[in-house]
C-alpha atoms as a PDB file:
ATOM      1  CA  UNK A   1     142.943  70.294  51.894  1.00  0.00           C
ATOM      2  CA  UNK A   2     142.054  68.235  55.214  1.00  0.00           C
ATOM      3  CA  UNK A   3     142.608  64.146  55.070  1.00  0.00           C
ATOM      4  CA  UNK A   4     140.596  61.618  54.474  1.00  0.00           C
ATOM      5  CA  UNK A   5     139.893  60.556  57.745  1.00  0.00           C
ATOM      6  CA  UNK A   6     138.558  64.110  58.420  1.00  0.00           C
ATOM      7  CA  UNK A   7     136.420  64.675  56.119  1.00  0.00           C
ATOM      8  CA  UNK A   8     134.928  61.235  56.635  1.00  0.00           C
ATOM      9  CA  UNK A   9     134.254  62.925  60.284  1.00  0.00           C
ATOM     10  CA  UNK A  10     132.606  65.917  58.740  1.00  0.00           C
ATOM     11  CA  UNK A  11     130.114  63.297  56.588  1.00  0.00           C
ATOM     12  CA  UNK A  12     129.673  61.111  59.761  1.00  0.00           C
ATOM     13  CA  UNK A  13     128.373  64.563  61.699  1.00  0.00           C
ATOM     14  CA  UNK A  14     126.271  65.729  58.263  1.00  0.00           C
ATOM     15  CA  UNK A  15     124.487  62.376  58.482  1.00  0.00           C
ATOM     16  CA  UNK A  16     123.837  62.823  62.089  1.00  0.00           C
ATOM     17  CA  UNK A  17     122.827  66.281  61.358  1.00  0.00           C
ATOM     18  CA  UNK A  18     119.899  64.776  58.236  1.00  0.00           C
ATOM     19  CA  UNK A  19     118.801  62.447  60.611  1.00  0.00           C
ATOM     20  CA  UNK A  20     118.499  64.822  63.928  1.00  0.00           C
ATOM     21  CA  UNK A  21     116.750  66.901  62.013  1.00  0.00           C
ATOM     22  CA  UNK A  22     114.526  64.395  60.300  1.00  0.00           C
ATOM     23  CA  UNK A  23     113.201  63.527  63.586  1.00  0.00           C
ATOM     24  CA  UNK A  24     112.581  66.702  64.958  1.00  0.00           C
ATOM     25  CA  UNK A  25     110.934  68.295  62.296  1.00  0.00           C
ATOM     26  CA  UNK A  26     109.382  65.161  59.976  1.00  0.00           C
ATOM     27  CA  UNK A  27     111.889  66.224  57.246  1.00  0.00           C
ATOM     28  CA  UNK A  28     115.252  67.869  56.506  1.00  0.00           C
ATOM     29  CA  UNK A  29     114.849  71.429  57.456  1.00  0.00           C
ATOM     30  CA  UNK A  30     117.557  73.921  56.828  1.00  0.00           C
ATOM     31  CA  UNK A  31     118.182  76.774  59.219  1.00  0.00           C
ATOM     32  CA  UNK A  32     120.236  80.266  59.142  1.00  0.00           C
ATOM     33  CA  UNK A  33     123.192  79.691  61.313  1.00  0.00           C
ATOM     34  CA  UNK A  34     121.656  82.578  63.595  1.00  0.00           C
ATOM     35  CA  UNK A  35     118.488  80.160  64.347  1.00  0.00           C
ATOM     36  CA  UNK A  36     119.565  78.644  67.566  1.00  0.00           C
ATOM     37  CA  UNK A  37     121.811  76.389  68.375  1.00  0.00           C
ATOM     38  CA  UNK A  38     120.695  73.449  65.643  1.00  0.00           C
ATOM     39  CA  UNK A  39     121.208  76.220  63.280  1.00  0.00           C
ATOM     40  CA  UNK A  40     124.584  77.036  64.567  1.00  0.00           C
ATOM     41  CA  UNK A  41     125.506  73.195  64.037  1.00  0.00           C
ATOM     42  CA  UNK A  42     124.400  73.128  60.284  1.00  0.00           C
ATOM     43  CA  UNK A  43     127.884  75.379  60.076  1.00  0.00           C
ATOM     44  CA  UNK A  44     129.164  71.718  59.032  1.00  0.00           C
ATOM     45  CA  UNK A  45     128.040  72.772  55.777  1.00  0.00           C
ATOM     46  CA  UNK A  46     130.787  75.593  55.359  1.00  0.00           C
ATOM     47  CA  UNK A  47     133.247  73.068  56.276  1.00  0.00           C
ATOM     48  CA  UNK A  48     132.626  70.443  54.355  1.00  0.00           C
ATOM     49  CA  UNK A  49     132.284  73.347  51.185  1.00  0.00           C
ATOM     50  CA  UNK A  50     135.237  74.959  52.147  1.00  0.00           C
ATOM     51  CA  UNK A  51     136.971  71.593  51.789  1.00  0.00           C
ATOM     52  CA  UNK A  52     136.125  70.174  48.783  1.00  0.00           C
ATOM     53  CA  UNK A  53     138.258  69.205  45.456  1.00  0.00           C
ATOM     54  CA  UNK A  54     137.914  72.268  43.135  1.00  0.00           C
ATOM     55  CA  UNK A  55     136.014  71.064  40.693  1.00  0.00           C
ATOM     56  CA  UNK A  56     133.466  70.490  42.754  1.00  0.00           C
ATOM     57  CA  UNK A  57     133.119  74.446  43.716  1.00  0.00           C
ATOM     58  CA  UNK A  58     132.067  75.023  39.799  1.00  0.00           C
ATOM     59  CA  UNK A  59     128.790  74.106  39.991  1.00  0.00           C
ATOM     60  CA  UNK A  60     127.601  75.769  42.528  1.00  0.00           C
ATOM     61  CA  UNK A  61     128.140  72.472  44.879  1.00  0.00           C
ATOM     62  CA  UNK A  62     125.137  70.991  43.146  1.00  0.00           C
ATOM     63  CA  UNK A  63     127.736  67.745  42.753  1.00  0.00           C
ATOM     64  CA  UNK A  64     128.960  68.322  46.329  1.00  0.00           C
ATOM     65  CA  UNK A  65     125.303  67.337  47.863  1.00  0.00           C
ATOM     66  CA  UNK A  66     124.451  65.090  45.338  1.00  0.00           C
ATOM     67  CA  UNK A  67     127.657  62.717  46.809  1.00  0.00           C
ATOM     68  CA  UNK A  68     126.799  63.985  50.416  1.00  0.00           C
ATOM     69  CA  UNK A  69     123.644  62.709  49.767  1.00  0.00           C
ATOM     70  CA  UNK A  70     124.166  59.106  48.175  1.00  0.00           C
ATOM     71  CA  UNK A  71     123.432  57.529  51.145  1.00  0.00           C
ATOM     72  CA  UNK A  72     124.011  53.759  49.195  1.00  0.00           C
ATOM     73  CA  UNK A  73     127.841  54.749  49.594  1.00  0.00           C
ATOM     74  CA  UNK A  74     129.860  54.732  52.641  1.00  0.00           C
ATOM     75  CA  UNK A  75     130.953  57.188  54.793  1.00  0.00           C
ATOM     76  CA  UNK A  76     134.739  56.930  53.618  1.00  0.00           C
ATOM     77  CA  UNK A  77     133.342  56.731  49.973  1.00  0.00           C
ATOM     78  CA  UNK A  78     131.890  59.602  49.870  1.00  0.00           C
ATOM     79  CA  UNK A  79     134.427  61.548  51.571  1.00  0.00           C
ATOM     80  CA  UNK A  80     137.091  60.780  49.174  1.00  0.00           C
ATOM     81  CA  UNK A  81     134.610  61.528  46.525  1.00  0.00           C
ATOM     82  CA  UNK A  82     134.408  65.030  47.906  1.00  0.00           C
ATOM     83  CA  UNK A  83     137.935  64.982  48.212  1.00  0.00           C
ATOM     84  CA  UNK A  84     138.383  64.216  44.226  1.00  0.00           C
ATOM     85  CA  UNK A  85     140.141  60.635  45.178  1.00  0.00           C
END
């Protein structure tokens, strides 16, 4: 399991990633990871998936993007949500 601090990173860059692609396409588009090189970036997903607590994998990561997506919390928070902390 990675640290804190890194997984903070990874929801840092997923944030970045919502908002980039807010902009460009007027709302949060998901791509294959063969679609170009925004698509190759939204392998960040797979990361942060790969790396959460356990129970989190159970449902399918429904509760995975329902923290990544709580933008009312903090980075940190979130990430040691993710983490099971």
């Amino acid at each position: 399991m990675i640290s804190v601090k890194d997984m903070t990173d990874l929801v840092h860059v997923y944030d970045a990633y919502i908002a980039i692609n807010k902009a460009l396409f007027g709302e949060a588009v998901f791509l294959g990871f063969n679609e170009g090189n925004f698509g190759a970036i939204s392998r960040i997903f797979n990361v942060i998936e790969r790396n959460v607590d356990d129970g989190l994998k159970k449902d399918d990561y429904k509760r995975t993007w329902k923290i990544l997506d709580d933008f009312s919390l903090e980075s940190e928070e979130r990430a040691k949500r993710l983490l099971g902390r």
